[in-house]
PDB file of N, CA and C in Angstrom:
ATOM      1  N   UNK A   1      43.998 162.960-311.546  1.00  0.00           N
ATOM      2  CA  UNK A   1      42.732 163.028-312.252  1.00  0.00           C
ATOM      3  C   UNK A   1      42.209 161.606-312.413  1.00  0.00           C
ATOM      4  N   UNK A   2      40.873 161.329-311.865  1.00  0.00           N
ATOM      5  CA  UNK A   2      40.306 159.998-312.324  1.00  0.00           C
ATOM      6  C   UNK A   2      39.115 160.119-313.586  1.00  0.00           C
ATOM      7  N   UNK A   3      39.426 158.729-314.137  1.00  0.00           N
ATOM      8  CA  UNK A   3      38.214 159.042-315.161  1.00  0.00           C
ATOM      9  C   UNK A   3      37.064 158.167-314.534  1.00  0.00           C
ATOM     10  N   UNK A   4      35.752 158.377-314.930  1.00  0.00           N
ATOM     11  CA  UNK A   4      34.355 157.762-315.127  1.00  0.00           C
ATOM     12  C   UNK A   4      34.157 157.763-316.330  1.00  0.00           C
ATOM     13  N   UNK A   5      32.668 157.024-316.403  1.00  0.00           N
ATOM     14  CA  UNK A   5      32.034 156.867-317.438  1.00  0.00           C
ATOM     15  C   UNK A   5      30.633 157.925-316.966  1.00  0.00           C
ATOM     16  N   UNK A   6      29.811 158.514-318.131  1.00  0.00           N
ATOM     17  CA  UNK A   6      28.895 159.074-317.832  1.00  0.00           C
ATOM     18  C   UNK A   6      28.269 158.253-316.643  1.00  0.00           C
ATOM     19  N   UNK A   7      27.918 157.159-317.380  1.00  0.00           N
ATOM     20  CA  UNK A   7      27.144 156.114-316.471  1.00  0.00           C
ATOM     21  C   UNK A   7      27.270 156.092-314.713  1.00  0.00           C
ATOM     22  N   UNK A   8      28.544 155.658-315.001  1.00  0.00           N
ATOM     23  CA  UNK A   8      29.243 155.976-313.457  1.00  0.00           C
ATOM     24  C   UNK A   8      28.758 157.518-312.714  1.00  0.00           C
ATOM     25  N   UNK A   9      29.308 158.634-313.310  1.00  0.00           N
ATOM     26  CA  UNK A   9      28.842 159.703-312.911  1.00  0.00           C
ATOM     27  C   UNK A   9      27.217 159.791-312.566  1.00  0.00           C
ATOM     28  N   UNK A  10      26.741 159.804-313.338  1.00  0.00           N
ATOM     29  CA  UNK A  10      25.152 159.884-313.573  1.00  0.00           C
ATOM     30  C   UNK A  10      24.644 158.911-312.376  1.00  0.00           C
ATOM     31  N   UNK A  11      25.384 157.952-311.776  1.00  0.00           N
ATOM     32  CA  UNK A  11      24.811 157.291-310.687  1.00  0.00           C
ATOM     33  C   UNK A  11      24.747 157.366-309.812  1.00  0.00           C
ATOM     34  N   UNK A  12      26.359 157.914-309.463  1.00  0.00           N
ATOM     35  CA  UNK A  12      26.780 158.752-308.040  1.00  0.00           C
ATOM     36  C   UNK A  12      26.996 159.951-308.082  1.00  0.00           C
ATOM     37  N   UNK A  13      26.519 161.234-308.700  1.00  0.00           N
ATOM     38  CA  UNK A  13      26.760 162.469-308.936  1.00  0.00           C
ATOM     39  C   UNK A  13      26.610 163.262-307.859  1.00  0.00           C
ATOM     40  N   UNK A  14      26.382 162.741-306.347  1.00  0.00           N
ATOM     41  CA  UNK A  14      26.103 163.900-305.436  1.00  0.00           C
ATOM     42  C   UNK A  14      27.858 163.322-304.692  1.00  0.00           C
ATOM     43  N   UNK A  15      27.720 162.007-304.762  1.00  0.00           N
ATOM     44  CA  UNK A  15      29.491 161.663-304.315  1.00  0.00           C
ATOM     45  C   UNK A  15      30.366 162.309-305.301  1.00  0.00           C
ATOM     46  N   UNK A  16      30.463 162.766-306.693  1.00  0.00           N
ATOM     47  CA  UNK A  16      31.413 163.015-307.416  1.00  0.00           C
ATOM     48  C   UNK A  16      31.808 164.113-306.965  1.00  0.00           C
ATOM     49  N   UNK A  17      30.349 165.111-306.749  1.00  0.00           N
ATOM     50  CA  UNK A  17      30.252 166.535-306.608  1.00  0.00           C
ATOM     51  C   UNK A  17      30.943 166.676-305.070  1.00  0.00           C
ATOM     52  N   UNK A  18      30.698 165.737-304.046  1.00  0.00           N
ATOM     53  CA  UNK A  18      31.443 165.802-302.933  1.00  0.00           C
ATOM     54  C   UNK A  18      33.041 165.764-303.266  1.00  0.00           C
ATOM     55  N   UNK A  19      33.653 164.575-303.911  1.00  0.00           N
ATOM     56  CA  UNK A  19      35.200 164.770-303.958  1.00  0.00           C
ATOM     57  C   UNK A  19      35.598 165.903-304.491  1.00  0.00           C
ATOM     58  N   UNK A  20      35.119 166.369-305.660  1.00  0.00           N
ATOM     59  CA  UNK A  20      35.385 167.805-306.599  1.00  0.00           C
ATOM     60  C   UNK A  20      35.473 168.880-305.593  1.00  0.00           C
ATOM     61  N   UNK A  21      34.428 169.126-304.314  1.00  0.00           N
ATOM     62  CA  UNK A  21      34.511 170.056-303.496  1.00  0.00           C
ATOM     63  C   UNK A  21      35.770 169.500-302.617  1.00  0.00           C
ATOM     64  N   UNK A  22      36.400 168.657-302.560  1.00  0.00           N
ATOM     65  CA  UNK A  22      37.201 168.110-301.992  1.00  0.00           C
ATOM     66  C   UNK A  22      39.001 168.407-302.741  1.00  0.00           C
ATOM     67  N   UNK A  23      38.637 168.706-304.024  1.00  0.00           N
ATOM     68  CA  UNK A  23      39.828 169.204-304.543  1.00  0.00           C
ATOM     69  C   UNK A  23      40.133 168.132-306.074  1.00  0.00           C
ATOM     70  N   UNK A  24      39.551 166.914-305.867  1.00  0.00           N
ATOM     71  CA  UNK A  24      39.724 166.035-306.795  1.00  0.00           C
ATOM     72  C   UNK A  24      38.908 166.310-308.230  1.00  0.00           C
ATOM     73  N   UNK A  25      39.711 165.717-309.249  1.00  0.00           N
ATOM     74  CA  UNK A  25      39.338 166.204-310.390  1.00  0.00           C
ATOM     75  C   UNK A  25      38.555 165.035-311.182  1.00  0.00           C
ATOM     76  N   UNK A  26      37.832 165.130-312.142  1.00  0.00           N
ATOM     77  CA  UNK A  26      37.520 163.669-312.942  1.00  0.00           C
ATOM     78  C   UNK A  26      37.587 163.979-314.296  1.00  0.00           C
ATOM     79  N   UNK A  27      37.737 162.861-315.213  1.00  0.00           N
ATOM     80  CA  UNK A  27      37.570 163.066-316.692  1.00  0.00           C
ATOM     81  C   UNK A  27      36.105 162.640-316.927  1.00  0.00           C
ATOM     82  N   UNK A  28      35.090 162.231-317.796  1.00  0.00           N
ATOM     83  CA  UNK A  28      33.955 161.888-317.649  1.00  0.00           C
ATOM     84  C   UNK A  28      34.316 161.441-319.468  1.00  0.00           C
ATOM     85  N   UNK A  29      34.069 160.366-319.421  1.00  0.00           N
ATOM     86  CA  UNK A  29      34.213 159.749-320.728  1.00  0.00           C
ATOM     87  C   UNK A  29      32.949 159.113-321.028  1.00  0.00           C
ATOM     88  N   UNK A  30      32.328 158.393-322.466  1.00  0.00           N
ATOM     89  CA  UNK A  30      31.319 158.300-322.980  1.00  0.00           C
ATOM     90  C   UNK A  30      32.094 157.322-324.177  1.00  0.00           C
ATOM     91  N   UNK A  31      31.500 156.311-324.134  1.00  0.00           N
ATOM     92  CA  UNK A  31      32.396 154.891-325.602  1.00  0.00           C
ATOM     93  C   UNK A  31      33.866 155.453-325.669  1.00  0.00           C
ATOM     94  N   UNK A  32      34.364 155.591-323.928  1.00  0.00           N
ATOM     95  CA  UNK A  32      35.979 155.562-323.932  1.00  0.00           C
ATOM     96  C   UNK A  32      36.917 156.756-324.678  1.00  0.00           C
ATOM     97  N   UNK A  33      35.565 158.058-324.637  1.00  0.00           N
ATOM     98  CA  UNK A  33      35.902 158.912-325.201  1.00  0.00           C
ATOM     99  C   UNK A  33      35.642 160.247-324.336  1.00  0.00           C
ATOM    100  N   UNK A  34      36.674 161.134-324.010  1.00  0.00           N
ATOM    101  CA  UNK A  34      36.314 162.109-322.982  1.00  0.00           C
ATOM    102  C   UNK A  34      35.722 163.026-323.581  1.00  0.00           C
ATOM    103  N   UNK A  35      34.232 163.416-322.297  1.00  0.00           N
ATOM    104  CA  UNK A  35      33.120 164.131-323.134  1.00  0.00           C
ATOM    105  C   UNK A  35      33.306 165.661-322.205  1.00  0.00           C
ATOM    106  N   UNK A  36      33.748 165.360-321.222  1.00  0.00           N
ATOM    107  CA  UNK A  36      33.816 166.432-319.822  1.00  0.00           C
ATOM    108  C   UNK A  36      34.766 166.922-318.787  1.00  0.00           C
ATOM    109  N   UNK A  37      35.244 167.396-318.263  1.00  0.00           N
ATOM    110  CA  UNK A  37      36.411 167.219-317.033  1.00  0.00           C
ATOM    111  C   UNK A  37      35.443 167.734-315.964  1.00  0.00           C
ATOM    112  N   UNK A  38      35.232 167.483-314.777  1.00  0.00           N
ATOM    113  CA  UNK A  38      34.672 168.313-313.547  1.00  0.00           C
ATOM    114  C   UNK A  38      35.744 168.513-312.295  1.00  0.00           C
ATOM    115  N   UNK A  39      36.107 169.303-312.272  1.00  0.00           N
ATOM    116  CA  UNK A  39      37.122 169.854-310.980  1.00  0.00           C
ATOM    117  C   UNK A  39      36.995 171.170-310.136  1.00  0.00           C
ATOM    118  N   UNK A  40      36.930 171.621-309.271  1.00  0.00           N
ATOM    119  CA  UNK A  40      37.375 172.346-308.903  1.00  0.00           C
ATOM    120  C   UNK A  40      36.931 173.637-309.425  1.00  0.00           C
ATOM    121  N   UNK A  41      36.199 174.238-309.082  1.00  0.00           N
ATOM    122  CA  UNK A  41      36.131 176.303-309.470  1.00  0.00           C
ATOM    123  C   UNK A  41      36.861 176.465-308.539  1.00  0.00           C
ATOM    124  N   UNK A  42      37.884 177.683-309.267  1.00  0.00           N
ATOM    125  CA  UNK A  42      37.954 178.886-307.926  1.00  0.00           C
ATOM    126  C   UNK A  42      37.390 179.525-307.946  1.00  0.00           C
ATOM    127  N   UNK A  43      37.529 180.089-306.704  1.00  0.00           N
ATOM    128  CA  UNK A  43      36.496 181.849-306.489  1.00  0.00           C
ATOM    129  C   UNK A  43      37.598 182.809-306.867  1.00  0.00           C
ATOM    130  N   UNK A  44      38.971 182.999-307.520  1.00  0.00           N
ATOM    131  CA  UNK A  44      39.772 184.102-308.125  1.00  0.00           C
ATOM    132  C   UNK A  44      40.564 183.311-309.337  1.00  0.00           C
ATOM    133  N   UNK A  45      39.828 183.395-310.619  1.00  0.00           N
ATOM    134  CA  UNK A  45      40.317 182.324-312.004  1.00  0.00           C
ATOM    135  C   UNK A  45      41.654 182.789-312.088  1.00  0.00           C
ATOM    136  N   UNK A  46      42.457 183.691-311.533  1.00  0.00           N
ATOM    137  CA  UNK A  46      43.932 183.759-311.488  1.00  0.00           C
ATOM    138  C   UNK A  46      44.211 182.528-310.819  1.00  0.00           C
ATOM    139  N   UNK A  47      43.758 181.906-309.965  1.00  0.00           N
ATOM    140  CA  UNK A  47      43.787 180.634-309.139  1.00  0.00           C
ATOM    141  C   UNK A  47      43.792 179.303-310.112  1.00  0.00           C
ATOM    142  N   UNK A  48      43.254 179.590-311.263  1.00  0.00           N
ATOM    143  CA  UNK A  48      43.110 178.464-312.436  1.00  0.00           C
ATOM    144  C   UNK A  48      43.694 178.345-313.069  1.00  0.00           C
ATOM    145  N   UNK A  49      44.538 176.902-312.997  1.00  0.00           N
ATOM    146  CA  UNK A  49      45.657 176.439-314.077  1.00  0.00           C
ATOM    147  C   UNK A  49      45.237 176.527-315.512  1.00  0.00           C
ATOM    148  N   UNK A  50      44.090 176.082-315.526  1.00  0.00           N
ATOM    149  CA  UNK A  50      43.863 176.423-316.667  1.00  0.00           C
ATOM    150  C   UNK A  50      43.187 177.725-317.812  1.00  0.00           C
ATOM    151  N   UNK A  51      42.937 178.637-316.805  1.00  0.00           N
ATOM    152  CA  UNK A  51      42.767 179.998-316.832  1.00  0.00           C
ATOM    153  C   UNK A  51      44.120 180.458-317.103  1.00  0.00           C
ATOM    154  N   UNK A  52      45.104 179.940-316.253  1.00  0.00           N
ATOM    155  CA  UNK A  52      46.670 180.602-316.432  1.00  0.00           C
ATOM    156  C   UNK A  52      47.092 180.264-317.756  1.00  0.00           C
ATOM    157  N   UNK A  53      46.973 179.141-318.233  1.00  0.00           N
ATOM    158  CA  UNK A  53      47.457 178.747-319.488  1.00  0.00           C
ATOM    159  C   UNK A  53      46.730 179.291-320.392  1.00  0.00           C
ATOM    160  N   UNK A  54      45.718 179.549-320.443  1.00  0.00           N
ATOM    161  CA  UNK A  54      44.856 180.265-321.963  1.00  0.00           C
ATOM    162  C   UNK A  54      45.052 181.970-321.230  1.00  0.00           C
ATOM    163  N   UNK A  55      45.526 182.403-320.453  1.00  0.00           N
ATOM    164  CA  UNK A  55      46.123 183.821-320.354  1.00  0.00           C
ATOM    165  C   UNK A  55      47.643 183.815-320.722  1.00  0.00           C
ATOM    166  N   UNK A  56      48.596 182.794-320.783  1.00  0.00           N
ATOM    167  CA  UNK A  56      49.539 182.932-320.927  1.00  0.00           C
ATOM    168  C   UNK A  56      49.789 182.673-322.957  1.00  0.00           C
ATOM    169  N   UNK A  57      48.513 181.861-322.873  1.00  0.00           N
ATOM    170  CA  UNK A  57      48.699 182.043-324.792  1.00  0.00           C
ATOM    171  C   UNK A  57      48.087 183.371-325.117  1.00  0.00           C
ATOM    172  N   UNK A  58      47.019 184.250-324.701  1.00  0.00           N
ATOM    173  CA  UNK A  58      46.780 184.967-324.981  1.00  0.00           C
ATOM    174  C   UNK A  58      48.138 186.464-324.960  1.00  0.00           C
ATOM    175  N   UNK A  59      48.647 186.039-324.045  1.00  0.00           N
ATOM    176  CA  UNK A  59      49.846 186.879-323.872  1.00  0.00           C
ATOM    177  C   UNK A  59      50.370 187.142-324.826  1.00  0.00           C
ATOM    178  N   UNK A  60      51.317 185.882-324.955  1.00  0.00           N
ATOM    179  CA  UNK A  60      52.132 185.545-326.162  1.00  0.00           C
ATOM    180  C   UNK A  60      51.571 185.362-327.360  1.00  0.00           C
ATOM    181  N   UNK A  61      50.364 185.200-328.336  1.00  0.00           N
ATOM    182  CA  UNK A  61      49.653 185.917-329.502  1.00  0.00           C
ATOM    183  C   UNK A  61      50.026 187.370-329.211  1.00  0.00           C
ATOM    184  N   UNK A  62      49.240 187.927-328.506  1.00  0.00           N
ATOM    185  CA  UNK A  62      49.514 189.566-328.258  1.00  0.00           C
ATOM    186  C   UNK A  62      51.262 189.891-328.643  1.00  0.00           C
ATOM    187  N   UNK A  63      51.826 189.260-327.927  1.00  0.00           N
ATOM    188  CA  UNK A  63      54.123 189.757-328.338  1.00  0.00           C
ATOM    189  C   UNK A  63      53.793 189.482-329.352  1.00  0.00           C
ATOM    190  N   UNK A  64      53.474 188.430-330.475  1.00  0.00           N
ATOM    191  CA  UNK A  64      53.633 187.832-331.541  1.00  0.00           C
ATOM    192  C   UNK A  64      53.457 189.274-332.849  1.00  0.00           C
ATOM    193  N   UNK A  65      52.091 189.651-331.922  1.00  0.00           N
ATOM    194  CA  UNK A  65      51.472 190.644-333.337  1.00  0.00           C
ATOM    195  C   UNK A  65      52.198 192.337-333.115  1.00  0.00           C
ATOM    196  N   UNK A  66      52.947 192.664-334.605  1.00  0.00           N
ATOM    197  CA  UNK A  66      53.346 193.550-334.128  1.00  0.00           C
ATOM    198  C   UNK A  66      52.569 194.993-333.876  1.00  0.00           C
ATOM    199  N   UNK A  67      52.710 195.990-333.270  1.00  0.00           N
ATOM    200  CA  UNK A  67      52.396 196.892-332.697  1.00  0.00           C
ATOM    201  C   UNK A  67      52.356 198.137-333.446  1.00  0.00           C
ATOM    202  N   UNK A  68      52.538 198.209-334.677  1.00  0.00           N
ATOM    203  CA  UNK A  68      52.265 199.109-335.720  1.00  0.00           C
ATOM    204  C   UNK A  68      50.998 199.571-336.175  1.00  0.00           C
ATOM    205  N   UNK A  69      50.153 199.850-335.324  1.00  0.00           N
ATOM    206  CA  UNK A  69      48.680 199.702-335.944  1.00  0.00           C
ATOM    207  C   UNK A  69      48.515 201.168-336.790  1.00  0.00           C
ATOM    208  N   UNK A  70      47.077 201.654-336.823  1.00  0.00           N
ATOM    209  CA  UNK A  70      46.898 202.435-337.826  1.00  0.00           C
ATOM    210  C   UNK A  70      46.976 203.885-337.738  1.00  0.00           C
ATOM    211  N   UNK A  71      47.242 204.388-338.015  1.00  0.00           N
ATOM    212  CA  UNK A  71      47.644 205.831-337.589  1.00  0.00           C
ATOM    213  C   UNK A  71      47.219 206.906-338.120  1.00  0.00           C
ATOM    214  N   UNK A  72      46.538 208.047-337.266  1.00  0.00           N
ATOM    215  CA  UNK A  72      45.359 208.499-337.544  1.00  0.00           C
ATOM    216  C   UNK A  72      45.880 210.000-338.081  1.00  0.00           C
ATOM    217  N   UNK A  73      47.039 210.502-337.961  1.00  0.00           N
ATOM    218  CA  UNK A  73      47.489 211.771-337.583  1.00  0.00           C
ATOM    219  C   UNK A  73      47.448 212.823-336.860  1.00  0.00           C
ATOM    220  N   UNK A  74      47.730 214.103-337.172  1.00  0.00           N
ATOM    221  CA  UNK A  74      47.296 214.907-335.422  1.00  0.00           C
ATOM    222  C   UNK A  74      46.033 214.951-335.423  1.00  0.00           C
ATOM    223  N   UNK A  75      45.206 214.886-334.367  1.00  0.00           N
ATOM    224  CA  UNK A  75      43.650 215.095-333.842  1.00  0.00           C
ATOM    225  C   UNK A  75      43.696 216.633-333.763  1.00  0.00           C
ATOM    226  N   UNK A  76      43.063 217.410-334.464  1.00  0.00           N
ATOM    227  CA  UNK A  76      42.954 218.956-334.412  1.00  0.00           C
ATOM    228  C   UNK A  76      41.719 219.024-333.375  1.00  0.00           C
ATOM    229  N   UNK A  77      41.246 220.439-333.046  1.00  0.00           N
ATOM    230  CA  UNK A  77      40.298 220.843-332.362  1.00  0.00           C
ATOM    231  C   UNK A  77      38.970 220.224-332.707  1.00  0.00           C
ATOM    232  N   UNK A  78      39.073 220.465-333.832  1.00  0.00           N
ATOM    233  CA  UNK A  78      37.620 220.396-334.688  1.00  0.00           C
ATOM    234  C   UNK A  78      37.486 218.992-334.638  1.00  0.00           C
ATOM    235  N   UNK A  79      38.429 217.866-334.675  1.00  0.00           N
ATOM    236  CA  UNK A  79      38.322 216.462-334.865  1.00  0.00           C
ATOM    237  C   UNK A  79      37.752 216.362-333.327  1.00  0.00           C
ATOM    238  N   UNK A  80      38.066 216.811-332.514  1.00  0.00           N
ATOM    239  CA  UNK A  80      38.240 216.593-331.129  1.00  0.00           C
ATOM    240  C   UNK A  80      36.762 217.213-330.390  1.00  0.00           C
ATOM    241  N   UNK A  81      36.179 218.657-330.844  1.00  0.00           N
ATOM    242  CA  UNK A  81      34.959 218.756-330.818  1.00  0.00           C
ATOM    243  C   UNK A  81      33.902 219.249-331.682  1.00  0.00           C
ATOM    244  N   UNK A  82      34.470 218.979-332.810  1.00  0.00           N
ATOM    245  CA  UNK A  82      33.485 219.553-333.595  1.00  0.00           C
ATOM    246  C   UNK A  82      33.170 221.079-333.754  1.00  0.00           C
ATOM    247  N   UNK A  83      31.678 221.109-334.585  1.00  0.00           N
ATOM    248  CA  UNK A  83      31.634 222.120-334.901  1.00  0.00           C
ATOM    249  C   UNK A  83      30.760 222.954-333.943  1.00  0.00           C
ATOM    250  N   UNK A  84      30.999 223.325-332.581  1.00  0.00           N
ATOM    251  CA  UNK A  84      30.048 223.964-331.898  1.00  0.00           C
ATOM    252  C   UNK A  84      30.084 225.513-331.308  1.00  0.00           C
ATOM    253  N   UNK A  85      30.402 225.829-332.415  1.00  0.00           N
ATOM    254  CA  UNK A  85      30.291 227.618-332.401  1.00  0.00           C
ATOM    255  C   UNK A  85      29.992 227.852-333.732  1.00  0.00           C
TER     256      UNK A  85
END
């Protein structure tokens, strides 16, 4: 990953946009402070590391919470269609 400065970016942005299609990634910083990352789309976000990682926390929240939810009792006819006779 390389960093720029907006500045930098903002000057050469059709070269940045060339390496990025190229596979290379950048940070984009602003008073030495990162404002942006530009890298890489895939065309299948299973393909995205960082898609993988915020699916893999979402995962694991999900194990975390337990599975007891609310419970409705038996669904009779009438719950199921009403009153139509």
């Amino acid at each position: 990953m390389r960093t720029v400065s907006v500045r930098e970016a903002n000057q050469s942005f059709s070269r940045l946009i060339a390496e990025v299609e190229k596979g290379e990634t950048f940070r984009v910083t602003k008073n030495g402070r990162t404002v942006a990352e530009i890298r890489p789309q895939s065309e299948d976000p299973r393909e995205d590391p960082e898609w993988r990682k915020r699916h893999a926390q979402m995962i694991a929240l999900m194990d975390e919470t337990p599975d007891d939810g609310y419970r409705v009792g038996k669904i009779t006819e009438d719950d199921k269609y009403g009153d139509i006779y």
